[in-house]
Protein backbone atom coordinates (compact mmCIF):
# COMPACT_ATOMS: atom_id res chain seq x y z
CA UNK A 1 189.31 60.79 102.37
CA UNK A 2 188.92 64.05 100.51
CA UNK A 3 186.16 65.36 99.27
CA UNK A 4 185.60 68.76 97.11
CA UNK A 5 182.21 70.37 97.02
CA UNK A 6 181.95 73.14 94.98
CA UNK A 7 178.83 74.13 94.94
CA UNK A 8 178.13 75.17 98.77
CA UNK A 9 174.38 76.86 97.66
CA UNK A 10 172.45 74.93 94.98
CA UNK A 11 169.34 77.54 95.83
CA UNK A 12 171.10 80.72 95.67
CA UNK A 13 168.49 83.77 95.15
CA UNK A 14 170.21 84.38 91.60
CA UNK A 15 168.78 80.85 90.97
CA UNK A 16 164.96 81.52 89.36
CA UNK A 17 162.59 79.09 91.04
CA UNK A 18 160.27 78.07 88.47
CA UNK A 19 159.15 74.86 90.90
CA UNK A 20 155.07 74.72 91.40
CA UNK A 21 154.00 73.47 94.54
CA UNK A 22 150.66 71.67 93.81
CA UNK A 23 149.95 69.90 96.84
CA UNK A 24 150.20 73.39 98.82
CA UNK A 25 148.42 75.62 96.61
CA UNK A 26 145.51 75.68 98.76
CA UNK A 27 147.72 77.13 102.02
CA UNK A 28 149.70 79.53 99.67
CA UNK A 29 145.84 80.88 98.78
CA UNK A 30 145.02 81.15 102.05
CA UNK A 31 148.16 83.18 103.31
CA UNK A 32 147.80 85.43 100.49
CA UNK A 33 144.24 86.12 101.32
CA UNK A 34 145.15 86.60 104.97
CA UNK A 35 142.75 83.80 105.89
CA UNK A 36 145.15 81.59 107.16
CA UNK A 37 143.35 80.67 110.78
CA UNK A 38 139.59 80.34 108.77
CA UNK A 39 142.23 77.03 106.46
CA UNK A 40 143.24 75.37 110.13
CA UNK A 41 140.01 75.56 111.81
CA UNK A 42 138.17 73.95 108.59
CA UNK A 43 140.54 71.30 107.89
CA UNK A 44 140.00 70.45 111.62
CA UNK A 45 136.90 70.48 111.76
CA UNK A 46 136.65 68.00 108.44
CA UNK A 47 139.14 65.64 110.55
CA UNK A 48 137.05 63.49 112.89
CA UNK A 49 139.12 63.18 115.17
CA UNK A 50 139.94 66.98 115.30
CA UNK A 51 136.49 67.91 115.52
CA UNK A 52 135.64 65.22 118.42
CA UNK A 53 138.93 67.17 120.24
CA UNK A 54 137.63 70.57 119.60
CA UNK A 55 134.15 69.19 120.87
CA UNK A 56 136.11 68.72 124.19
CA UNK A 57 137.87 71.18 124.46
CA UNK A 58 135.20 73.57 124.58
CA UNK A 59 133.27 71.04 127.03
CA UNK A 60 136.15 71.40 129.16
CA UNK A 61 136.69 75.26 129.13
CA UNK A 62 132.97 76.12 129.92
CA UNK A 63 132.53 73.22 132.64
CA UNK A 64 135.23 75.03 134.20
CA UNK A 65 134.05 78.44 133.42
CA UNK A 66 130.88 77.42 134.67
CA UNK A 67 132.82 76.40 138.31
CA UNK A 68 134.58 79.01 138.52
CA UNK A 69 131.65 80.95 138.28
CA UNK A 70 129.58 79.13 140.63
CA UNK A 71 132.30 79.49 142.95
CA UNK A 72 132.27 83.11 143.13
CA UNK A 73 128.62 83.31 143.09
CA UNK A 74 128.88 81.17 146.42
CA UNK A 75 126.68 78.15 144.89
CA UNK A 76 129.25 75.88 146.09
């Protein structure tokens, strides 16, 4: 079996890339505008079940806060 390729990079950077990503124009706005972390935390927070996990999280870190806290206040 012998096989030839001879072209080893079909993307080479001589190569113009004249390809328009539509589906990730939103993220390629949001990097450009530095804003990257404000994108994630909204598209979270529109996800149910991202926002019901974010809920808890937050639950959890304070209720432990909150302890931890208490503890060295000598409540408990």
């Amino acid at each position: 079996m012998n096989s030839v390729m001879m072209n080893f990079d079909p993307e080479s950077p001589a190569t113009p890339v004249t390809r328009k990503w539509e589906g990730l124009s939103e993220i390629d706005q949001a990097i450009r505008n530095n804003r990257l972390m404000e994108y994630r935390i909204k598209k979270s927070w529109a996800d149910p079940w991202g926002r019901k996990l974010t809920i808890s999280g937050l639950i959890v870190i304070g209720a432990v806060f909150a302890f931890l806290a208490g503890a060295s206040f000598g409540l408990w």
